[in-house]
PDB file of N, CA and C in Angstrom:
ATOM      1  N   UNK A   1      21.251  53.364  16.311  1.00  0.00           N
ATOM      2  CA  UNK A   1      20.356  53.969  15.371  1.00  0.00           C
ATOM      3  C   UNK A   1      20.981  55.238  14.785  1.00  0.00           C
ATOM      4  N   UNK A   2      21.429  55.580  15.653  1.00  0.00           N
ATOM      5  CA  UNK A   2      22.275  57.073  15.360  1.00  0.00           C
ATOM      6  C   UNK A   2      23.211  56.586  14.118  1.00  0.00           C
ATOM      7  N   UNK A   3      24.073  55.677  13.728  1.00  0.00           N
ATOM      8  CA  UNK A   3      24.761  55.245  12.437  1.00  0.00           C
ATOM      9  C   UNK A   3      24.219  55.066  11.671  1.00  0.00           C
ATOM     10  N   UNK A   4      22.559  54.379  11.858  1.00  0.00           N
ATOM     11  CA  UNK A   4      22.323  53.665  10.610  1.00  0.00           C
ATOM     12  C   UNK A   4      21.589  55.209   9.880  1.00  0.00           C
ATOM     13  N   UNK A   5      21.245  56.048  10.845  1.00  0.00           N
ATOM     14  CA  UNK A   5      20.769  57.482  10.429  1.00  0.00           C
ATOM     15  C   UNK A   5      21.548  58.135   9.711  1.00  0.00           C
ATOM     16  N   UNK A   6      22.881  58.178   9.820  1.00  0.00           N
ATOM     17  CA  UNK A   6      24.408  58.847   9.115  1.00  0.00           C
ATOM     18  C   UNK A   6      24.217  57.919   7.992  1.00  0.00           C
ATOM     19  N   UNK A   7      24.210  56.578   8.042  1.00  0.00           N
ATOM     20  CA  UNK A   7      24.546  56.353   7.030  1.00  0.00           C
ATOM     21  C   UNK A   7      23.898  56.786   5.602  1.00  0.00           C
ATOM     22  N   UNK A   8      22.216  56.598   6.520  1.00  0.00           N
ATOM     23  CA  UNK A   8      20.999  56.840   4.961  1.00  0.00           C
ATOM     24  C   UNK A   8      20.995  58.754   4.540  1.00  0.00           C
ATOM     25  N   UNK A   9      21.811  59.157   4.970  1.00  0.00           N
ATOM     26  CA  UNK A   9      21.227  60.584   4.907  1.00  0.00           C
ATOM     27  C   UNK A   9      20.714  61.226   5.593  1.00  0.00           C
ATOM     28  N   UNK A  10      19.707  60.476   6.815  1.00  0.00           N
ATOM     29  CA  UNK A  10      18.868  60.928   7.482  1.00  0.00           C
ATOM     30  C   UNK A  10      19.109  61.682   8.602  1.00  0.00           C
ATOM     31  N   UNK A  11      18.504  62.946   9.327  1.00  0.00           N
ATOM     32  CA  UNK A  11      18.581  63.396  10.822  1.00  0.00           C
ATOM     33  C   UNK A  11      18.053  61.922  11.210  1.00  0.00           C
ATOM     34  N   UNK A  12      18.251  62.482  12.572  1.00  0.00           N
ATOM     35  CA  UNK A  12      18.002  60.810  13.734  1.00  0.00           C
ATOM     36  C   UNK A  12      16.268  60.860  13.572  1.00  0.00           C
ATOM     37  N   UNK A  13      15.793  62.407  13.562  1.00  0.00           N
ATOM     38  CA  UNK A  13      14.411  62.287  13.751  1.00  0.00           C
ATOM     39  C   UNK A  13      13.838  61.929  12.361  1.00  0.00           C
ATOM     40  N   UNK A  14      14.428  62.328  11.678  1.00  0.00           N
ATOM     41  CA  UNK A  14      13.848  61.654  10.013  1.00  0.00           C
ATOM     42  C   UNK A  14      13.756  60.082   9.865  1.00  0.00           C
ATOM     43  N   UNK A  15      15.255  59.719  10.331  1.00  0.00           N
ATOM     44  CA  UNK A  15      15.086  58.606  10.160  1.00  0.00           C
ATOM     45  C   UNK A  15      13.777  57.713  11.171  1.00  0.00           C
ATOM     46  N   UNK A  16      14.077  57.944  12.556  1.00  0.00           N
ATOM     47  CA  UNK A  16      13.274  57.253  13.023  1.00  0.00           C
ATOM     48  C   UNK A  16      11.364  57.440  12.664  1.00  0.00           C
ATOM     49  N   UNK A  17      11.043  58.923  11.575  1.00  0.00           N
ATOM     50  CA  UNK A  17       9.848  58.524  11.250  1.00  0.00           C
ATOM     51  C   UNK A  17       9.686  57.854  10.283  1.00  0.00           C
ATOM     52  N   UNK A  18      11.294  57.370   8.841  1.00  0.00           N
ATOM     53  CA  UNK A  18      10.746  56.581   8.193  1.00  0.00           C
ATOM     54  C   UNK A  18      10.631  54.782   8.907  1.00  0.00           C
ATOM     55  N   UNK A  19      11.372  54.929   9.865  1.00  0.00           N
ATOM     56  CA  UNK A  19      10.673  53.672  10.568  1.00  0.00           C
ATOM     57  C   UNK A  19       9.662  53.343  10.988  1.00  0.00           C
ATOM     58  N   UNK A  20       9.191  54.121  11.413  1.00  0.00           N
ATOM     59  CA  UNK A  20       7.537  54.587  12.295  1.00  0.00           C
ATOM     60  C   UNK A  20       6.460  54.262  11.073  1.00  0.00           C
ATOM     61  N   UNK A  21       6.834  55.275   9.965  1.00  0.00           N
ATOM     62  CA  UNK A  21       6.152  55.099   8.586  1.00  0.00           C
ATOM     63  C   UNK A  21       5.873  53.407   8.073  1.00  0.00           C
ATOM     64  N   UNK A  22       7.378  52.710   8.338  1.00  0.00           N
ATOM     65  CA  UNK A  22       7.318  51.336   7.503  1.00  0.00           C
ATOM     66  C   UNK A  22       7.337  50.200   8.613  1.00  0.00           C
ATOM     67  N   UNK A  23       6.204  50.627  10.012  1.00  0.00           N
ATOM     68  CA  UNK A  23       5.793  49.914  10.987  1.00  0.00           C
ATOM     69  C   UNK A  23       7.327  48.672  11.404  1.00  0.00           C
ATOM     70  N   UNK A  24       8.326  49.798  12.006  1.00  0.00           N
ATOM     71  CA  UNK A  24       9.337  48.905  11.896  1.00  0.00           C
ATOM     72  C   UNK A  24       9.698  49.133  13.603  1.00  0.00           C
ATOM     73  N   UNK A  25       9.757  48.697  14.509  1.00  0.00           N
ATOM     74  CA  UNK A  25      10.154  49.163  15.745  1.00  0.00           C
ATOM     75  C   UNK A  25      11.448  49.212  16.232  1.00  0.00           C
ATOM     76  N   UNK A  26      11.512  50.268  16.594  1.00  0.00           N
ATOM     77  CA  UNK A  26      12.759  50.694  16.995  1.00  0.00           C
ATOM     78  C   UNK A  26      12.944  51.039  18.107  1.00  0.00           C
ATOM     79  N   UNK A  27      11.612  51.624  19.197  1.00  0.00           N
ATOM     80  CA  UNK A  27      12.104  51.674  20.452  1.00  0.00           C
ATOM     81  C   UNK A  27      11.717  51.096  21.318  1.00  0.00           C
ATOM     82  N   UNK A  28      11.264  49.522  20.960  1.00  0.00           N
ATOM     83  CA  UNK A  28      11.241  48.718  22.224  1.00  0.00           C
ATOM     84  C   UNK A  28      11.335  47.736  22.462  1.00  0.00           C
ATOM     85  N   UNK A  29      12.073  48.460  24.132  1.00  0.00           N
ATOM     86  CA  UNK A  29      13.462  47.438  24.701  1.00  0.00           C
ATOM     87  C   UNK A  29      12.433  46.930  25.895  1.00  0.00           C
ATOM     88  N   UNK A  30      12.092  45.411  25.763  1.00  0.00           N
ATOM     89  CA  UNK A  30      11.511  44.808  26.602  1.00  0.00           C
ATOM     90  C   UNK A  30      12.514  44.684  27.908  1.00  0.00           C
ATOM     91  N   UNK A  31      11.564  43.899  28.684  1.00  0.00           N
ATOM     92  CA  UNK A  31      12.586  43.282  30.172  1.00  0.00           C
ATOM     93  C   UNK A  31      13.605  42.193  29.284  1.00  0.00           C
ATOM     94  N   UNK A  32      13.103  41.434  28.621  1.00  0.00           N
ATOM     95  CA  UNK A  32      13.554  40.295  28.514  1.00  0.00           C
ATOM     96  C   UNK A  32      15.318  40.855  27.409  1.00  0.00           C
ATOM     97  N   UNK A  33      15.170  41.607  26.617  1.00  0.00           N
ATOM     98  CA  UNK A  33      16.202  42.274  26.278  1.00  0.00           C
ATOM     99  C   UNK A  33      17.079  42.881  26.932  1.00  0.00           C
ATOM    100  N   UNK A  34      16.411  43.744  28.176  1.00  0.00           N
ATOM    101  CA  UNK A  34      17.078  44.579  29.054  1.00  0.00           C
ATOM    102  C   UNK A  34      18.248  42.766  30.153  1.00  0.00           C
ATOM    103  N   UNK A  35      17.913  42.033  30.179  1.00  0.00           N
ATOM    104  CA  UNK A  35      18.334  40.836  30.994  1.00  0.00           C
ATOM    105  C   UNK A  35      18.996  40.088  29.476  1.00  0.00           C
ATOM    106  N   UNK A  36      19.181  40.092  28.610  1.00  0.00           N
ATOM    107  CA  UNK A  36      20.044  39.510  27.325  1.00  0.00           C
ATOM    108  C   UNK A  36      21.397  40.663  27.812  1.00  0.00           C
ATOM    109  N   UNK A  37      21.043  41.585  27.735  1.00  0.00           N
ATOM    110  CA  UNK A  37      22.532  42.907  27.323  1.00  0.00           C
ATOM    111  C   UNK A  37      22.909  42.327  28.780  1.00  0.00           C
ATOM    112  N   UNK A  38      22.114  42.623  30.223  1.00  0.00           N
ATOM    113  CA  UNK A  38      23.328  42.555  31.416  1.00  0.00           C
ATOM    114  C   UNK A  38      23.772  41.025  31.176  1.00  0.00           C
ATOM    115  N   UNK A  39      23.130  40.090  30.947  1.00  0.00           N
ATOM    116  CA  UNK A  39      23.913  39.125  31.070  1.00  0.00           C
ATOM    117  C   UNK A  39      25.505  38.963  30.225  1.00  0.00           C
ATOM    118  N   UNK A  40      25.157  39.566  28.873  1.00  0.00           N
ATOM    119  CA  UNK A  40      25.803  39.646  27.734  1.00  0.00           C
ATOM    120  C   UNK A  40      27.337  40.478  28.086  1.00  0.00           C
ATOM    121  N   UNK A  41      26.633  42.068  29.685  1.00  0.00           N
ATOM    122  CA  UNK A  41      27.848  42.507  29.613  1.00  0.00           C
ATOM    123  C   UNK A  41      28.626  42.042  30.819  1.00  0.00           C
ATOM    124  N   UNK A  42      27.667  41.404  31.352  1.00  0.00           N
ATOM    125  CA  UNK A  42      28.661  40.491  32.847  1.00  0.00           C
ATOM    126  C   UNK A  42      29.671  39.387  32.406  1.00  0.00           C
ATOM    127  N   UNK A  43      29.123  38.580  30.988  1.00  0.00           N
ATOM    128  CA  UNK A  43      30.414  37.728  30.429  1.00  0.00           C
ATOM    129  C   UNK A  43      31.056  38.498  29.935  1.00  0.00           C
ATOM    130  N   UNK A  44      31.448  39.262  29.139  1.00  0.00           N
ATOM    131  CA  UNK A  44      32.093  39.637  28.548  1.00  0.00           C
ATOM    132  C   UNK A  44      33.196  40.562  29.842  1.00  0.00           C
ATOM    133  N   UNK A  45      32.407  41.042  30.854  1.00  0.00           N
ATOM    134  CA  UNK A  45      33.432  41.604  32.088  1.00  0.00           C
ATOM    135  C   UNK A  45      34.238  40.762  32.500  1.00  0.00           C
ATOM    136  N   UNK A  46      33.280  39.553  32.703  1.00  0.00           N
ATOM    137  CA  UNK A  46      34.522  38.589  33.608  1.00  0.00           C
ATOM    138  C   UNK A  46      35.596  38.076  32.722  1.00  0.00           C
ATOM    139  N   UNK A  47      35.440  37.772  31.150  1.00  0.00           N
ATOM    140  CA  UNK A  47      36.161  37.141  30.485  1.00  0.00           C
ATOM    141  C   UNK A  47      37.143  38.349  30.291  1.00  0.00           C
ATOM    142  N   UNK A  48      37.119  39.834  30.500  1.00  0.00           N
ATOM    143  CA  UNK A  48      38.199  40.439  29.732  1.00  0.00           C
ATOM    144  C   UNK A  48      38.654  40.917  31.187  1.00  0.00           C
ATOM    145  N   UNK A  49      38.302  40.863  32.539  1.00  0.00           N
ATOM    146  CA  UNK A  49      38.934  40.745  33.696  1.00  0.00           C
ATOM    147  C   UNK A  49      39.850  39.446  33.938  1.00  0.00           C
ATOM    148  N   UNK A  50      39.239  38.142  33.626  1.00  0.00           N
ATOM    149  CA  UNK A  50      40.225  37.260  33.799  1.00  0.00           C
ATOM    150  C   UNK A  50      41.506  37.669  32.946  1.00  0.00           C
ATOM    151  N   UNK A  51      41.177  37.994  31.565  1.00  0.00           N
ATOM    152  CA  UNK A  51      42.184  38.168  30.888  1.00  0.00           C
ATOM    153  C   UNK A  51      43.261  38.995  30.916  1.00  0.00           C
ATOM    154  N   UNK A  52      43.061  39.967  31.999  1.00  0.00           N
ATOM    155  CA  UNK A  52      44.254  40.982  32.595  1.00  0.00           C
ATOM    156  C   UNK A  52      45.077  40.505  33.852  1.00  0.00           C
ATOM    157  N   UNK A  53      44.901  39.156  34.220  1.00  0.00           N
ATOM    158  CA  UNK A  53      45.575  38.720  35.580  1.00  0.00           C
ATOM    159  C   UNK A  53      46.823  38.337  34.919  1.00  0.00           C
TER     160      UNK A  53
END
Protein backbone atom coordinates (compact mmCIF):
# COMPACT_ATOMS: atom_id res chain seq x y z
CA UNK A 1 0.00 0.00 0.00
CA UNK A 2 2.83 2.12 0.89
CA UNK A 3 3.73 2.25 -3.26
CA UNK A 4 0.53 2.52 -4.47
CA UNK A 5 0.44 5.75 -1.91
CA UNK A 6 3.90 7.15 -3.62
CA UNK A 7 2.64 6.55 -6.56
CA UNK A 8 -0.89 8.70 -6.37
CA UNK A 9 0.63 11.56 -4.48
CA UNK A 10 -0.76 10.50 -1.44
CA UNK A 11 0.65 10.30 2.47
CA UNK A 12 -0.09 6.56 3.45
CA UNK A 13 -2.81 8.15 5.73
CA UNK A 14 -4.44 10.11 2.86
CA UNK A 15 -4.36 7.53 0.82
CA UNK A 16 -5.80 4.93 2.93
CA UNK A 17 -8.87 7.47 3.70
CA UNK A 18 -9.47 7.81 0.04
CA UNK A 19 -10.00 4.09 0.24
CA UNK A 20 -12.10 4.11 3.29
CA UNK A 21 -14.06 7.03 1.39
CA UNK A 22 -14.60 4.70 -1.91
CA UNK A 23 -15.65 1.61 0.50
CA UNK A 24 -12.59 -0.21 -0.81
CA UNK A 25 -10.84 -2.56 1.83
CA UNK A 26 -7.64 -2.52 2.51
CA UNK A 27 -7.06 -3.88 5.86
CA UNK A 28 -8.47 -7.14 5.91
CA UNK A 29 -6.32 -9.98 6.14
CA UNK A 30 -8.56 -12.93 6.91
CA UNK A 31 -7.28 -16.50 8.28
CA UNK A 32 -7.86 -17.85 5.05
CA UNK A 33 -5.30 -15.28 3.39
CA UNK A 34 -3.03 -15.39 6.33
CA UNK A 35 -2.76 -19.64 5.22
CA UNK A 36 -2.56 -18.56 1.11
CA UNK A 37 0.90 -16.29 1.93
CA UNK A 38 2.47 -19.26 4.43
CA UNK A 39 1.70 -21.73 2.08
CA UNK A 40 2.79 -19.47 -0.86
CA UNK A 41 6.11 -18.75 1.24
CA UNK A 42 6.90 -22.44 2.19
CA UNK A 43 6.92 -23.25 -1.79
CA UNK A 44 8.67 -20.82 -2.83
CA UNK A 45 11.42 -21.74 0.30
CA UNK A 46 11.70 -25.15 -0.66
CA UNK A 47 11.92 -24.49 -4.41
CA UNK A 48 14.76 -21.77 -4.01
CA UNK A 49 16.48 -24.14 -1.22
CA UNK A 50 16.43 -27.04 -3.56
CA UNK A 51 17.83 -24.76 -6.01
CA UNK A 52 21.11 -23.97 -4.07
CA UNK A 53 22.21 -27.76 -3.63
Amino acid sequence: MERAAELSGLSIEDFMKVLEDKKIPWGEYTEELLEQDQSFIEKRRNKDYSGHQ
